[in-house]
PDB file of N, CA and C in Angstrom:
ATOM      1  N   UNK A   1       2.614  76.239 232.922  1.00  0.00           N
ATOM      2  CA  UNK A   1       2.794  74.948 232.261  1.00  0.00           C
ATOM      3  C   UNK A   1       1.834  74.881 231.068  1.00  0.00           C
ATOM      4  N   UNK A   2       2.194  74.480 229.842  1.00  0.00           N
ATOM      5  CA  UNK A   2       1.698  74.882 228.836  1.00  0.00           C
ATOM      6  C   UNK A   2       1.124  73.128 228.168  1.00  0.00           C
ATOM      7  N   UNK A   3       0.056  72.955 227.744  1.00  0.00           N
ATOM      8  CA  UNK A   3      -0.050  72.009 227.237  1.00  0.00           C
ATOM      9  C   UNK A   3       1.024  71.047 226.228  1.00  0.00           C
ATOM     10  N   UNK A   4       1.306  71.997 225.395  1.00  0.00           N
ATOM     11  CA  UNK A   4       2.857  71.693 224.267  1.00  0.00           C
ATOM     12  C   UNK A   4       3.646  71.551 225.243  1.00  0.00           C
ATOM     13  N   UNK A   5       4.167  71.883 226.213  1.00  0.00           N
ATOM     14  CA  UNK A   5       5.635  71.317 227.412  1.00  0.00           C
ATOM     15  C   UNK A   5       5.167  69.732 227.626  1.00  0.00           C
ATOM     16  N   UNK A   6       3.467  69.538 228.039  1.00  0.00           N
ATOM     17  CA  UNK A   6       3.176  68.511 228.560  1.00  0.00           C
ATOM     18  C   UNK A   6       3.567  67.334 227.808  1.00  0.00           C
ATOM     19  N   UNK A   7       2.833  67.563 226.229  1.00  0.00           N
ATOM     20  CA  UNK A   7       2.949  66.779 225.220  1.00  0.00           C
ATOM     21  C   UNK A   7       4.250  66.251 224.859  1.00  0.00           C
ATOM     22  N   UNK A   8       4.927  67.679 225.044  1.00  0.00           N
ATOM     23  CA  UNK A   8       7.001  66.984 224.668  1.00  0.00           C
ATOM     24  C   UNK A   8       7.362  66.078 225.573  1.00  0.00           C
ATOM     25  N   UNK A   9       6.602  66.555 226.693  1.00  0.00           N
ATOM     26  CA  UNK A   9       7.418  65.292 227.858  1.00  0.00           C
ATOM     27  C   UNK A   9       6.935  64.026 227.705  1.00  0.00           C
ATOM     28  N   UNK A  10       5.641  63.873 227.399  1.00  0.00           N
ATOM     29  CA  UNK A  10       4.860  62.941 227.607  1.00  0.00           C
ATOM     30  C   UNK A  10       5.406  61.764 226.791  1.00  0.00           C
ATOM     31  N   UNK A  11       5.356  62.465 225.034  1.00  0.00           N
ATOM     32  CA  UNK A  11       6.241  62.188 223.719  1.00  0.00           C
ATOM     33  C   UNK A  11       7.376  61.485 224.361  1.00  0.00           C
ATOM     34  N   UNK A  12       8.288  61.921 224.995  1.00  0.00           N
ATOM     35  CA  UNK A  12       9.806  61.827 224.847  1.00  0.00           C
ATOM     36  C   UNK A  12       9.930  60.826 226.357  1.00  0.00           C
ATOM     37  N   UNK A  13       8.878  60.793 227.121  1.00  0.00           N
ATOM     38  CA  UNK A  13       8.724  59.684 227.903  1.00  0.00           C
ATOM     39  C   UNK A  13       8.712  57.850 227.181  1.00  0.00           C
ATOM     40  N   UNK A  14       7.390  58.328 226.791  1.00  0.00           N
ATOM     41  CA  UNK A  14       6.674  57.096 225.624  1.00  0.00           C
ATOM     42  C   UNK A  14       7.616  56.521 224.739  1.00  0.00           C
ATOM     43  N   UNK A  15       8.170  57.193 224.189  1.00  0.00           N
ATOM     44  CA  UNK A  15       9.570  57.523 223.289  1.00  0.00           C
ATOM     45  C   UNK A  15      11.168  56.568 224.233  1.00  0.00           C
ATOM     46  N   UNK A  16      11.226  57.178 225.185  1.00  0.00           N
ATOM     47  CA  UNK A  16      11.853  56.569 225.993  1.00  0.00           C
ATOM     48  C   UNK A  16      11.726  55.228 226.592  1.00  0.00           C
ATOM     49  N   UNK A  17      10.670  55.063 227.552  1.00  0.00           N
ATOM     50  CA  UNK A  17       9.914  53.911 227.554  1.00  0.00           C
ATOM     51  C   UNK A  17       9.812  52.386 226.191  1.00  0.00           C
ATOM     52  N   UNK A  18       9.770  53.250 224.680  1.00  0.00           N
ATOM     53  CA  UNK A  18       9.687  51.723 223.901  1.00  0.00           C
ATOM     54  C   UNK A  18      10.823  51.820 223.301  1.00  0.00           C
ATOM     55  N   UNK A  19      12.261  52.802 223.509  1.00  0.00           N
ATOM     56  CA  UNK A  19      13.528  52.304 223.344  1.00  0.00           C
ATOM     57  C   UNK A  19      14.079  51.459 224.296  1.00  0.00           C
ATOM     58  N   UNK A  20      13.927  51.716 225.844  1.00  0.00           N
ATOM     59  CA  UNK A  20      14.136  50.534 226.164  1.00  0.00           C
ATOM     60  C   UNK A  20      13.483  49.402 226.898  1.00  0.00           C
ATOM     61  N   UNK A  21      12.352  49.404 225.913  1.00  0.00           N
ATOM     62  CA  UNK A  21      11.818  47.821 226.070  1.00  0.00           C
ATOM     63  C   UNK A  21      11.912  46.972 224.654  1.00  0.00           C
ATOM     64  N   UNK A  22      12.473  47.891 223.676  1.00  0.00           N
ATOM     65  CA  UNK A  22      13.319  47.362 222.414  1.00  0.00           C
ATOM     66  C   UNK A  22      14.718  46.452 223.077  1.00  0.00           C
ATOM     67  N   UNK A  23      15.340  47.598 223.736  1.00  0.00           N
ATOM     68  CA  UNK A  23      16.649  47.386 224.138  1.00  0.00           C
ATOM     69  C   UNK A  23      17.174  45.650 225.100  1.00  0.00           C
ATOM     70  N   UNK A  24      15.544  45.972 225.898  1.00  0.00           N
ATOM     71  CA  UNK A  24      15.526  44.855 226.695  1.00  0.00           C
ATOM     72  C   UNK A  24      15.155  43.453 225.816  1.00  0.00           C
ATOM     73  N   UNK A  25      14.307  43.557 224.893  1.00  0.00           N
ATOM     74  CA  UNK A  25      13.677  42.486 224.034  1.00  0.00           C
ATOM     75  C   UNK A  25      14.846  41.885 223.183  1.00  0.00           C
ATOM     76  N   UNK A  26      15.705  43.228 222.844  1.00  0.00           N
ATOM     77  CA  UNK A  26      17.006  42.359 222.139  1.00  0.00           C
ATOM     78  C   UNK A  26      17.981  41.421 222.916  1.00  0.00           C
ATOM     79  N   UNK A  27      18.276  42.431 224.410  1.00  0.00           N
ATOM     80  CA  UNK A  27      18.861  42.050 224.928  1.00  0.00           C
ATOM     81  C   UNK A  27      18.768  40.117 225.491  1.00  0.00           C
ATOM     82  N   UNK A  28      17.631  40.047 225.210  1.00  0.00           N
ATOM     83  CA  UNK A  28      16.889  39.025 225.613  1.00  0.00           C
ATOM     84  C   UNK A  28      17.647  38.381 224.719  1.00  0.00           C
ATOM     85  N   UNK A  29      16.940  38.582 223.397  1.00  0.00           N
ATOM     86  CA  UNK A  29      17.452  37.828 222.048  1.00  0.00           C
ATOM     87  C   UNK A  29      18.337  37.334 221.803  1.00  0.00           C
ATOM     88  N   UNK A  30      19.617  38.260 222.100  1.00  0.00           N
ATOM     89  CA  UNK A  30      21.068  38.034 222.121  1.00  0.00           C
ATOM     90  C   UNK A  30      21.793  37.008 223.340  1.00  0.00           C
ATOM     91  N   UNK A  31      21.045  37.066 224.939  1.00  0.00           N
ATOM     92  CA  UNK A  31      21.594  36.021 225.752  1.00  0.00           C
ATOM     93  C   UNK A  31      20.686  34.977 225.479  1.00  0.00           C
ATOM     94  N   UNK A  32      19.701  34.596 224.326  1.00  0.00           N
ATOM     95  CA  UNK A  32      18.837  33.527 224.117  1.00  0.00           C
ATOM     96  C   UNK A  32      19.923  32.714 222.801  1.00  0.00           C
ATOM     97  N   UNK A  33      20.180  33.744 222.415  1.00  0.00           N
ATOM     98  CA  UNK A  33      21.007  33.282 221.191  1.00  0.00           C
ATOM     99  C   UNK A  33      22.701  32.562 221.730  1.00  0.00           C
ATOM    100  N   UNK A  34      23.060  33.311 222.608  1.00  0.00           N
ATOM    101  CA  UNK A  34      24.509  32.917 222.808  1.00  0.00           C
ATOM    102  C   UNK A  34      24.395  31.874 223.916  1.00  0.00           C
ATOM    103  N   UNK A  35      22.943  32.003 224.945  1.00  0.00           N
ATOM    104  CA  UNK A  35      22.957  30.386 225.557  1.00  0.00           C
ATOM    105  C   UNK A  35      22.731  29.458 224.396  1.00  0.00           C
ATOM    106  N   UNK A  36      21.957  29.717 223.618  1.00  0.00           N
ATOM    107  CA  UNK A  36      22.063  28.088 222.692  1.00  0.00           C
ATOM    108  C   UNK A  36      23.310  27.843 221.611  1.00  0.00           C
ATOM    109  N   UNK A  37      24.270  28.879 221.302  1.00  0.00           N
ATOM    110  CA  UNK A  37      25.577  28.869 220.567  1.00  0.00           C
ATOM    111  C   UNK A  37      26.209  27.641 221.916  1.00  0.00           C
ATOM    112  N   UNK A  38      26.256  28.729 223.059  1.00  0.00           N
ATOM    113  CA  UNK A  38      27.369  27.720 224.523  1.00  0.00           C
ATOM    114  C   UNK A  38      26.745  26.177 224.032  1.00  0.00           C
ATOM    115  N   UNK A  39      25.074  25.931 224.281  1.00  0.00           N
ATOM    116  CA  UNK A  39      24.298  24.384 224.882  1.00  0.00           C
ATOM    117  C   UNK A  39      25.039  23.561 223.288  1.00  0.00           C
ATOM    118  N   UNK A  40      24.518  24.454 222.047  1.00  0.00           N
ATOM    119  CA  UNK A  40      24.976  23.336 220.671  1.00  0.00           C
ATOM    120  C   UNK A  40      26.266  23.138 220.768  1.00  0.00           C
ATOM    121  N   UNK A  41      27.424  24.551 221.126  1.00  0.00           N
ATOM    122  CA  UNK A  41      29.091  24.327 220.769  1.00  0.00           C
ATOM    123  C   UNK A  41      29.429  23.240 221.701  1.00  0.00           C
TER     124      UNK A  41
END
């Protein structure tokens, strides 16, 4: 096991990890947005 294997994983974890807590933060955004489209329409 080579330090550089460690680093790619580690990378592509971290990497992984803040795509989806992007994913989740939008996701948020978007049922925050379309409950208040439903509460105003």
């Amino acid at each position: 096991m080579t330090i550089k294997g460690v680093n790619v994983r580690t990378t592509l974890a971290i990497t992984r990890g803040l795509l989806a807590g992007a994913l989740m933060i939008a996701a948020m955004g978007f049922t925050a947005r379309a409950e208040a489209g439903v509460a105003l329409g």
